[in-house]
Protein backbone atom coordinates (compact mmCIF):
# COMPACT_ATOMS: atom_id res chain seq x y z
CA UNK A 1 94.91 103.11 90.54
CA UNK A 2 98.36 101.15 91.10
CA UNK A 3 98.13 98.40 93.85
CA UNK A 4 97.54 100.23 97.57
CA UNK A 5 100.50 97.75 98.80
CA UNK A 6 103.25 98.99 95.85
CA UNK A 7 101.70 102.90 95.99
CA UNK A 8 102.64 102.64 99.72
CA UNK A 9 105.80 101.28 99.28
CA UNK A 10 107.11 103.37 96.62
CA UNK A 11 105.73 106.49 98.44
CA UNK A 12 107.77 105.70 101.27
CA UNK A 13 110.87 105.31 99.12
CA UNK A 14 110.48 108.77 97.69
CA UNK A 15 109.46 110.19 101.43
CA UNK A 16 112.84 108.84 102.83
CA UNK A 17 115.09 110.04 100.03
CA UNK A 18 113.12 113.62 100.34
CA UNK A 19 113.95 113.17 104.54
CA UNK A 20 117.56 112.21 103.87
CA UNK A 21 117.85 115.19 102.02
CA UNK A 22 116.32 117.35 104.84
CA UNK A 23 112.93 118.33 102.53
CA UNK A 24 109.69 118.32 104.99
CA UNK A 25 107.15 115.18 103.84
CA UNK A 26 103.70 115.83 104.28
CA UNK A 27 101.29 113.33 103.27
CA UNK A 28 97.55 115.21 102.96
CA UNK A 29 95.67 112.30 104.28
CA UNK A 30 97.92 111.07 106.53
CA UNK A 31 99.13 113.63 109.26
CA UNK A 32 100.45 112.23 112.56
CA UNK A 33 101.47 114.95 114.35
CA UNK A 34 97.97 116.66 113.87
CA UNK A 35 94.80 115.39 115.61
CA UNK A 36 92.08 116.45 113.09
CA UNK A 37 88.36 115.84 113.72
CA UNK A 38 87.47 117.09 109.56
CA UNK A 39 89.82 116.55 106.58
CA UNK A 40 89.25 120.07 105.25
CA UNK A 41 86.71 122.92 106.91
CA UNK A 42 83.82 121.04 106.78
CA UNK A 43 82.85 120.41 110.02
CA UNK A 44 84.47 123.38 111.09
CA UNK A 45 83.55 127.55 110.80
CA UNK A 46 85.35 128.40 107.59
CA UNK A 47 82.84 128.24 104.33
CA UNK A 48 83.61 129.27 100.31
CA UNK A 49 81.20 131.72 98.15
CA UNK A 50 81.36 129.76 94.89
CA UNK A 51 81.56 131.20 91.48
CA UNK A 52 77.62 131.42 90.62
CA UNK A 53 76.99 132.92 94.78
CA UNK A 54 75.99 129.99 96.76
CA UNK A 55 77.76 129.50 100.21
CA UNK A 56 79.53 126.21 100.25
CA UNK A 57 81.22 124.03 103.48
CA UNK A 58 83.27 121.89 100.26
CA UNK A 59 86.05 124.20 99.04
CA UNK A 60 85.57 121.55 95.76
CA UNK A 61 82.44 123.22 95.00
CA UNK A 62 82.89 125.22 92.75
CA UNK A 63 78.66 126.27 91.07
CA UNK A 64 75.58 125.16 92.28
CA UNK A 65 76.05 122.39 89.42
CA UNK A 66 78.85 120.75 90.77
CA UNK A 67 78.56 116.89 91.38
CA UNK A 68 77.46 116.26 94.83
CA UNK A 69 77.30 120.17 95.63
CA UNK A 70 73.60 120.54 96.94
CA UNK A 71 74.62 118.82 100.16
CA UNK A 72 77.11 121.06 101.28
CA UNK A 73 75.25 124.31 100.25
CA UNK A 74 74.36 126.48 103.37
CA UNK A 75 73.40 129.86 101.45
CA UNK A 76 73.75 132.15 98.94
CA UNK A 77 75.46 135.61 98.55
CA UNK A 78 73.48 138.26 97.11
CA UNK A 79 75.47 140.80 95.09
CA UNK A 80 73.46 143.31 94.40
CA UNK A 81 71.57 144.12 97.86
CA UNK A 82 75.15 143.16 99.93
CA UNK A 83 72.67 140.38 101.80
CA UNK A 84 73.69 136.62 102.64
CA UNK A 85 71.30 134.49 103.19
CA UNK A 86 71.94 131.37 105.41
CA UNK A 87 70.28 127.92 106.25
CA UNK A 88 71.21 127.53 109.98
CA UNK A 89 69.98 123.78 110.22
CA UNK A 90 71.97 123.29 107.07
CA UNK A 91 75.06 124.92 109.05
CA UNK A 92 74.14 122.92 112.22
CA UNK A 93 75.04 119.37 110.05
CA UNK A 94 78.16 120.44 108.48
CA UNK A 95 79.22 120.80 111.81
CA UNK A 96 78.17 117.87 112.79
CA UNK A 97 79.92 115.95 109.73
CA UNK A 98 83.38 115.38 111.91
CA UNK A 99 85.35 112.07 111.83
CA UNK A 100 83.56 110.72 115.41
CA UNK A 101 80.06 110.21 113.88
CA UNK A 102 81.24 108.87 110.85
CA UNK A 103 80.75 104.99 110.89
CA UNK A 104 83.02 103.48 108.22
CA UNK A 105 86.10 105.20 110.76
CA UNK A 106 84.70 104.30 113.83
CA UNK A 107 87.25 101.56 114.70
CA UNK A 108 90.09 103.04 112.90
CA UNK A 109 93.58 104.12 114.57
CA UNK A 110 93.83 106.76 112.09
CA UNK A 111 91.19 108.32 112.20
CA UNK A 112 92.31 111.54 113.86
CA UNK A 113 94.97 112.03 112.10
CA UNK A 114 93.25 112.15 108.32
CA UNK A 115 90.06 113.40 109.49
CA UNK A 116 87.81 110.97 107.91
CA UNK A 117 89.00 111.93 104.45
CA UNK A 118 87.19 114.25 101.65
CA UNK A 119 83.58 113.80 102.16
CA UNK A 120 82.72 115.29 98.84
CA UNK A 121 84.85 112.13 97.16
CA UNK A 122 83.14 109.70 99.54
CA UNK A 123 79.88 110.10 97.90
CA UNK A 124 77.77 108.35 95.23
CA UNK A 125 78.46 111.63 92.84
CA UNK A 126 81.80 110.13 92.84
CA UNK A 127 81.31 106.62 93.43
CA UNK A 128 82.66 106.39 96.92
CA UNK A 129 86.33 106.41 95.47
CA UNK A 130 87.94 107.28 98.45
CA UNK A 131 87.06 104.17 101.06
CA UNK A 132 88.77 101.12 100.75
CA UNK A 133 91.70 102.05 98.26
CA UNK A 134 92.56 105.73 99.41
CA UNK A 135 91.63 104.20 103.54
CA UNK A 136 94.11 101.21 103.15
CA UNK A 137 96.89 103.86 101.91
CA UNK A 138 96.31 106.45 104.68
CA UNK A 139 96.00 104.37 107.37
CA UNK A 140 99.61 102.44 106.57
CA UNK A 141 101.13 105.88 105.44
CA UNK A 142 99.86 107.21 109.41
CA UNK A 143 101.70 103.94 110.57
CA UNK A 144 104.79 104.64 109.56
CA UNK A 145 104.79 108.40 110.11
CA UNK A 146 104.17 107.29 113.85
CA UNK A 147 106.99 104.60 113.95
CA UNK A 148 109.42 106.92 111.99
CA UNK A 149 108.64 109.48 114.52
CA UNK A 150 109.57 106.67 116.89
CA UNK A 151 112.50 106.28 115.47
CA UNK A 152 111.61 102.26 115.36
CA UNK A 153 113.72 100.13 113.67
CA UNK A 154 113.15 99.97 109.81
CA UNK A 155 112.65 95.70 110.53
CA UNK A 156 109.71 96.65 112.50
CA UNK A 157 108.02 99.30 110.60
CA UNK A 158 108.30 96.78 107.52
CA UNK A 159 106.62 94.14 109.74
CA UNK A 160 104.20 96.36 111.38
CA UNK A 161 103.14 97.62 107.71
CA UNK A 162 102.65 93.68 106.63
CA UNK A 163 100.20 93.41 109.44
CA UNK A 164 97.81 95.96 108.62
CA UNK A 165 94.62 94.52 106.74
């Protein structure tokens, strides 16, 4: 992964020159003019049947032997009787998984507005690779969405970006 600080600033580069030449920017993790309480449809009604059946909350889950796919499967899909089977307590969490009860974003500005981030990515299956790195990047990419949206003088978004830790 390059450097968070030279990702940022190059991604910014290429975000202006695509503004400038009146193309939409949308960063995925980094949405300011959404309030989000999930990344994806986790914590929210929406679910996937996967390929082998089983009812998944993860759209990334793709069989029952995907890395880190037993905890977001919530049922299965029977074919041949038509039936679906369902785990309501299992339903019940991935409701509960939203970006307020999740302790590494408790204090964070940005929270809202990346939804806590893919939670299939955050765990060991895939050695946390999301917090820290992927964090640092969202939460300075939300920072200057806001101040562009702001319309803030390029001098301070450059000094408000240096101040982030």
């Amino acid at each position: 992964s390059p450097d968070p600080r030279s990702f940022i600033r190059e991604a910014i580069k290429a975000a202006e020159i695509a503004i400038a030449a009146g193309v939409e920017v949308v960063f995925r993790n980094s949405q300011p003019d959404l309030l989000l309480s999930s990344h994806c449809s986790l914590a929210r009604d929406p679910f996937v049947v996967t390929c082998d059946g089983y009812v998944s909350a993860c759209c990334r889950i793709e069989t029952r032997q995907t890395n880190g796919a037993e905890q977001y499967i919530m049922g299965r899909v029977y074919c041949d009787s038509g039936c679906v089977e369902m785990d309501c307590a299992r339903v019940t969490d991935m409701r509960s998984r939203h970006v307020n009860a999740l302790a590494t974003c408790h204090a964070c500005f940005a929270k809202w507005h990346c939804g806590g981030g893919c939670r299939l990515l955050q765990t060991k299956a895939f050695s946390g690779e999301m917090k820290g790195y992927l964090c640092r990047i969202t939460r300075d990419l939300t920072l200057w969405g806001i101040l562009k949206r702001l319309k803030a003088d390029p001098c301070i978004v450059e000094e408000a970006l240096s101040l982030l830790p």
